[in-house]
N, C-alpha and C. Protein backbone atom coordinates (compact mmCIF):
# COMPACT_ATOMS: atom_id res chain seq x y z
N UNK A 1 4.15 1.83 7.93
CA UNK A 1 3.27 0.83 7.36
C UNK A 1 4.07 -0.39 6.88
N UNK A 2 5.42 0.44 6.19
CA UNK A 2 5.84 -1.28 5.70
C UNK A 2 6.59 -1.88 6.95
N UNK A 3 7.10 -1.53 7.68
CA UNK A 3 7.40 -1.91 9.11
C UNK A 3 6.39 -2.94 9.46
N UNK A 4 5.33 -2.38 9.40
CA UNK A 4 4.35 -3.50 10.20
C UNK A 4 4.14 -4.59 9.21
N UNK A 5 3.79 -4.41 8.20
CA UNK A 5 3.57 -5.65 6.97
C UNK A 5 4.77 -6.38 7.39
N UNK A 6 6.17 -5.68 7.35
CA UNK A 6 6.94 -7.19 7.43
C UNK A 6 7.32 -7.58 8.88
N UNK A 7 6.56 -7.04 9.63
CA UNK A 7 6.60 -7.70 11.31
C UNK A 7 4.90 -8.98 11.09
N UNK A 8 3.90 -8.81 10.59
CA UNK A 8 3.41 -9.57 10.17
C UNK A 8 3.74 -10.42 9.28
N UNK A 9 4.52 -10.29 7.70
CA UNK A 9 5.21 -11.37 7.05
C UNK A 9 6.18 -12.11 8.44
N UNK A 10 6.52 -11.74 9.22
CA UNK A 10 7.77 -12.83 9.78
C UNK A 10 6.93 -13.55 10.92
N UNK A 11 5.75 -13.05 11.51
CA UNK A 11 5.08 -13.90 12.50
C UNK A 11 4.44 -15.11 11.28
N UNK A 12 4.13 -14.71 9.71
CA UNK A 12 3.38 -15.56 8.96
C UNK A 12 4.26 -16.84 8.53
N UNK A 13 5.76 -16.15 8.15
CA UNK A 13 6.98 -17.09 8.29
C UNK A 13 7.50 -18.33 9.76
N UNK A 14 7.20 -17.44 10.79
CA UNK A 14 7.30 -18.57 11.95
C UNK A 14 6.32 -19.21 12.04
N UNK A 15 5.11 -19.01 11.94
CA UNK A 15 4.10 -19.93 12.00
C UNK A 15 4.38 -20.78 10.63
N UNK A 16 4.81 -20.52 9.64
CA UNK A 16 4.75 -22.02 8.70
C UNK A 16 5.98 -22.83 8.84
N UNK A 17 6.86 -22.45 9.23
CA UNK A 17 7.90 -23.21 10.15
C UNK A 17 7.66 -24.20 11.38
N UNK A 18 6.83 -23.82 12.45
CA UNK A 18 5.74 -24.23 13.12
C UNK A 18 5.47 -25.56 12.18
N UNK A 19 4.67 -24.76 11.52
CA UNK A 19 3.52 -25.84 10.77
C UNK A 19 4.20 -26.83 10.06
N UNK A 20 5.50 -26.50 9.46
CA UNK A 20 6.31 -27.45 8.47
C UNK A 20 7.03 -28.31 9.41
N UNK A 21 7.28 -27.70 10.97
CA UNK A 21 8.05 -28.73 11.97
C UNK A 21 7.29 -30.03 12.20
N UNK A 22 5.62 -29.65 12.51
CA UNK A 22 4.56 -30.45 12.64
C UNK A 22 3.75 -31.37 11.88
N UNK A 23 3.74 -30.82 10.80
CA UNK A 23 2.77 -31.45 9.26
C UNK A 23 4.04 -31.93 8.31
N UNK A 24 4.60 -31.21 8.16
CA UNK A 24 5.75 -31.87 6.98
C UNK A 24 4.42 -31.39 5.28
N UNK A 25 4.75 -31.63 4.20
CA UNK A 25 4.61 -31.34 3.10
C UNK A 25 4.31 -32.61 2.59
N UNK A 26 3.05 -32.66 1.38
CA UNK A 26 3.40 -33.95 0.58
C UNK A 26 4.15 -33.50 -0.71
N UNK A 27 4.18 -32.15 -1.15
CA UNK A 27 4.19 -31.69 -2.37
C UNK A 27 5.69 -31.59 -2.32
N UNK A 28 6.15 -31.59 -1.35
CA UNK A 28 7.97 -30.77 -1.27
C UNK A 28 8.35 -31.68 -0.21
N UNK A 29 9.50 -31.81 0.04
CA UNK A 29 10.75 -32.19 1.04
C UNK A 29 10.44 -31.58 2.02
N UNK A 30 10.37 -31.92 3.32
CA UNK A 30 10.91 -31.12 4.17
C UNK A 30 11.75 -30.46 4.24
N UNK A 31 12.74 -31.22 3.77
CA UNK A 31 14.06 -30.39 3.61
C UNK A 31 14.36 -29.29 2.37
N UNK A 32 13.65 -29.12 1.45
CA UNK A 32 13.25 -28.11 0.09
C UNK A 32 12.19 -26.96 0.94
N UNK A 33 11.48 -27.15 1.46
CA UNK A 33 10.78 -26.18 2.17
C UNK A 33 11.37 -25.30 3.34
N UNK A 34 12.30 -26.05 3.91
CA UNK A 34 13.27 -25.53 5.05
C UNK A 34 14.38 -24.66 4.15
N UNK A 35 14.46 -25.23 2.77
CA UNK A 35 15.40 -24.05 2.42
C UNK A 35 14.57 -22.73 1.99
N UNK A 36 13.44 -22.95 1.44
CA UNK A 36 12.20 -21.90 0.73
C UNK A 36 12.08 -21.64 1.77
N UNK A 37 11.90 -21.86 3.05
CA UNK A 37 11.54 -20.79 4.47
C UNK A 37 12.99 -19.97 4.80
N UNK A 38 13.81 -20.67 4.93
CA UNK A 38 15.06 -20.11 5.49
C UNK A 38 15.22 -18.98 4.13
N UNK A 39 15.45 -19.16 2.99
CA UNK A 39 15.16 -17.93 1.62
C UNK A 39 14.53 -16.98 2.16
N UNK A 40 13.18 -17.39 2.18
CA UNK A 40 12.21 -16.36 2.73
C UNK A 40 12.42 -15.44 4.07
N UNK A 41 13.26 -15.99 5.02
CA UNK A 41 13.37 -15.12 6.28
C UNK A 41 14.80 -14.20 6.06
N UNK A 42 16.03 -14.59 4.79
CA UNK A 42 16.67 -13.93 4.59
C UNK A 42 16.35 -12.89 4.09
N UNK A 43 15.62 -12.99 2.92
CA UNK A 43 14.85 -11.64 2.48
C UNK A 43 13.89 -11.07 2.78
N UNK A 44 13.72 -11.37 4.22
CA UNK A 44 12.88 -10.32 4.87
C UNK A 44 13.50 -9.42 5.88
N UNK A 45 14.77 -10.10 6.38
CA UNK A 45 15.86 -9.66 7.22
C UNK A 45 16.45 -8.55 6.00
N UNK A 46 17.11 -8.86 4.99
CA UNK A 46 17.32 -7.80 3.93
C UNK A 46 16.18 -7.26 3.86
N UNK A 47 15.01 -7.27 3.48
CA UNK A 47 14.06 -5.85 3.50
C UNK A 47 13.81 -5.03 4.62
N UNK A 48 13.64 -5.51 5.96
CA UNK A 48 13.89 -5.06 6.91
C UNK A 48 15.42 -3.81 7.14
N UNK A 49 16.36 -4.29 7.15
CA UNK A 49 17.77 -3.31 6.98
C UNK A 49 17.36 -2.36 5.80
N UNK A 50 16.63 -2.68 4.37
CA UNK A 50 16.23 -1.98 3.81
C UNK A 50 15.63 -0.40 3.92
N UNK A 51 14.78 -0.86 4.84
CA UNK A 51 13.74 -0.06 5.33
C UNK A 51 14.09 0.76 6.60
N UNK A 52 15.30 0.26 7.64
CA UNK A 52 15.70 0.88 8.27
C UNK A 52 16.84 1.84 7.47
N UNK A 53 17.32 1.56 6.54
CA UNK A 53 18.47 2.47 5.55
C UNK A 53 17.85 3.52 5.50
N UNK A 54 16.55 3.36 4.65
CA UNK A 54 15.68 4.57 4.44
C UNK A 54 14.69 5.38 4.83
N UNK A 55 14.81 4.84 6.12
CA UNK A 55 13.87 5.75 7.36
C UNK A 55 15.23 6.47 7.97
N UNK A 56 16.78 6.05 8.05
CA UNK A 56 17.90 6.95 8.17
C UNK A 56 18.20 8.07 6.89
N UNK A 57 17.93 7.55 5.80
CA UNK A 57 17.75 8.53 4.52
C UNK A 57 17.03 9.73 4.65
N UNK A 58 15.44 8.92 5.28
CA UNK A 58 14.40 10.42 4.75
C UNK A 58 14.69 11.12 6.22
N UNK A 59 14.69 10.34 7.54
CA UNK A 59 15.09 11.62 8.11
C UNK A 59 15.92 12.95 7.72
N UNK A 60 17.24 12.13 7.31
CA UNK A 60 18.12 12.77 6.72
C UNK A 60 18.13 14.33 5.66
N UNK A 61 17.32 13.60 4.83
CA UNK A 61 16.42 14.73 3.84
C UNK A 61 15.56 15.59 4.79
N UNK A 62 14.60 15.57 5.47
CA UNK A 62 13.71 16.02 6.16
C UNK A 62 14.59 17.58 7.21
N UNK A 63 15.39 16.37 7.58
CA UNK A 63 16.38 17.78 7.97
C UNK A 63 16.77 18.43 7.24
N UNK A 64 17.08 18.33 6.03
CA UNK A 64 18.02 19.44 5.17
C UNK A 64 16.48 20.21 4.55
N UNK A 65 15.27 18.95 4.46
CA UNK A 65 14.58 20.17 4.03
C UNK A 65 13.91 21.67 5.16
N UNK A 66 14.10 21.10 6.32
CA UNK A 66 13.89 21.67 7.01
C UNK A 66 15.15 22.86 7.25
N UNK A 67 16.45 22.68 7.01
CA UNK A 67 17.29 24.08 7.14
C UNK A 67 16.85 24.83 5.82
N UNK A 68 16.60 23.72 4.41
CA UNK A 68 16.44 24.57 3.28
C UNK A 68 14.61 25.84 3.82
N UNK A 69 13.89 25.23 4.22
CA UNK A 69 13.13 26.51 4.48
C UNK A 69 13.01 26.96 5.72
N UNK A 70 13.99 26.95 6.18
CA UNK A 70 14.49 28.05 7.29
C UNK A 70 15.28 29.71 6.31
N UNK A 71 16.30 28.63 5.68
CA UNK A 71 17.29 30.36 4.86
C UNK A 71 16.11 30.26 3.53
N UNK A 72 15.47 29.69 3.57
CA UNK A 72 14.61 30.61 2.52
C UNK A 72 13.88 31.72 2.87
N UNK A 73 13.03 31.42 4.34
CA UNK A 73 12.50 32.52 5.10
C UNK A 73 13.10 33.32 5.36
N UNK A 74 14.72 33.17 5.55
CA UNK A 74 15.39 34.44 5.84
C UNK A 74 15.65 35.15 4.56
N UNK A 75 16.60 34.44 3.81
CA UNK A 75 16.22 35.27 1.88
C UNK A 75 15.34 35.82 1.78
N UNK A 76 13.90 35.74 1.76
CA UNK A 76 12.81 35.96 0.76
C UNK A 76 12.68 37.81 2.05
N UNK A 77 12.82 37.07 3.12
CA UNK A 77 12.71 38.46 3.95
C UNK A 77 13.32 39.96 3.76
N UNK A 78 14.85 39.19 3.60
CA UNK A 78 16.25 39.68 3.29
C UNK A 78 15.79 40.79 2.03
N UNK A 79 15.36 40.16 0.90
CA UNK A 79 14.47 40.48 -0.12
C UNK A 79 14.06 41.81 -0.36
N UNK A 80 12.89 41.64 0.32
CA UNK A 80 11.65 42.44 0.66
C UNK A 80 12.64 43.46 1.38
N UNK A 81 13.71 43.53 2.55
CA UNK A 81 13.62 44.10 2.96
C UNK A 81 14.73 45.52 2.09
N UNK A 82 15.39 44.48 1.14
CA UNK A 82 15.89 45.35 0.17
C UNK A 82 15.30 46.12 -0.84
N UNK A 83 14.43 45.09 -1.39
CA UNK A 83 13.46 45.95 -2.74
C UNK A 83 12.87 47.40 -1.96
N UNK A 84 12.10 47.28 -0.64
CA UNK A 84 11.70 47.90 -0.06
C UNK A 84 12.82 49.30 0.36
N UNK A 85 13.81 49.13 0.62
CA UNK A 85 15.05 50.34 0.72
C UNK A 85 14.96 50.67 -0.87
N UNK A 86 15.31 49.91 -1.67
CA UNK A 86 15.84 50.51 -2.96
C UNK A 86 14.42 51.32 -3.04
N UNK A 87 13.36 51.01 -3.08
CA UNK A 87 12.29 51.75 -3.47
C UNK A 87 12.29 53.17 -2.74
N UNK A 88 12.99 52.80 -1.65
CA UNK A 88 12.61 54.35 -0.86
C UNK A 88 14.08 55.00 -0.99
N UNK A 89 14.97 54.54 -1.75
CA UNK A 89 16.02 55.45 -2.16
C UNK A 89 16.29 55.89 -3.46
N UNK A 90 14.88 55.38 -4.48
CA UNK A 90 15.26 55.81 -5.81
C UNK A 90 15.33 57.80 -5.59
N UNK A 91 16.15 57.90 -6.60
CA UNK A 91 15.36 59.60 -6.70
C UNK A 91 14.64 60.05 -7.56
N UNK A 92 14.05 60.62 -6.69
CA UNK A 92 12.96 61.12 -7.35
C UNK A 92 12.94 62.19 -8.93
N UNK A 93 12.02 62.07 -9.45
CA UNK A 93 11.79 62.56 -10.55
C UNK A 93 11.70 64.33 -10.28
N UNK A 94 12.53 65.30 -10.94
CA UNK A 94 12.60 66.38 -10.31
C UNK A 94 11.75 66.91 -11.25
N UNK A 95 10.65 67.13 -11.18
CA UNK A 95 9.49 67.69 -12.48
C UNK A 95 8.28 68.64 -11.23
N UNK A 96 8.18 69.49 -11.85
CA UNK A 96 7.24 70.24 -11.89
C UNK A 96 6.03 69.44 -10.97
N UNK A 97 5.92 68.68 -11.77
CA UNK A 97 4.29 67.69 -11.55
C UNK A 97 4.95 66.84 -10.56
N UNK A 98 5.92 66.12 -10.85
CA UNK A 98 6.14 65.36 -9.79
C UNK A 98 6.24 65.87 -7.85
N UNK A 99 6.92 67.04 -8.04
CA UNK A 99 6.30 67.62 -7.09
C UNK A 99 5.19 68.38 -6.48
N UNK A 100 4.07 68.75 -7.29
CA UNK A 100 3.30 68.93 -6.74
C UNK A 100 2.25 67.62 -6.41
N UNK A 101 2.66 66.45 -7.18
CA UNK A 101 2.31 65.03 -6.75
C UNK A 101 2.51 64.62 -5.23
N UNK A 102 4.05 64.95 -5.23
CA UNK A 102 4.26 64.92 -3.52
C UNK A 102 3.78 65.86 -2.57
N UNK A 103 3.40 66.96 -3.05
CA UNK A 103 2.80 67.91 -2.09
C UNK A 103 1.30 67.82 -1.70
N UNK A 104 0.83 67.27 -2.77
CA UNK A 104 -0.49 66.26 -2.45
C UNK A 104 -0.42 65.82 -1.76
N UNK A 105 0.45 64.49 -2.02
CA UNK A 105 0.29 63.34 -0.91
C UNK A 105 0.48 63.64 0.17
N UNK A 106 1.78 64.70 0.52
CA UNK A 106 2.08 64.92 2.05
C UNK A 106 0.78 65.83 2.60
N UNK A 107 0.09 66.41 2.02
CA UNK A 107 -1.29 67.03 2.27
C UNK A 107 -2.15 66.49 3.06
């Protein structure tokens, strides 16, 4: 989006350049307006590089967020797949009840 705003600011900049080549100003110099235009197209050339900096930035990020939830999916798996062992290697409670609990269940 801001890409396009300042590809429209610079067609709005050549056209008053245009217009200031043709009409001239009563309020200003020609030559005071040629510097306020030439100002104006520098700092749009700087916002422009701006904006390309930080479309190299967020790619940038975008990738790392993208490896960051890649090894998260593998962690959180990793996880599970431990809690899940430890659970099936606690030992068991050697009680009376506790085994006839299991003899239930295997029932």
């Amino acid at each position: 989006d801001i890409e396009n705003q300042l590809i429209t600011k610079s067609k709005t900049l050549d056209e008053l350049k245009q217009s200031l080549a043709l009409n001239g100003s009563a309020e200003e110099t020609p030559e005071a307006l040629s510097l306020r235009i030439a100002e104006l197209c520098e700092m749009v050339d700087s916002i422009v590089s701006q904006v390309a900096q930080l479309k190299t930035s967020m790619q940038s990020v975008l990738e790392q967020w993208r490896v960051y939830d890649e090894v998260h999916a593998e962690v959180s798996l990793m996880t599970t797949r431990y809690l899940y062992c430890i659970d099936q290697c606690k030992r068991s409670v050697v009680s009376l009840e506790a085994l006839e609990n299991q003899v239930k269940t295997l029932q």
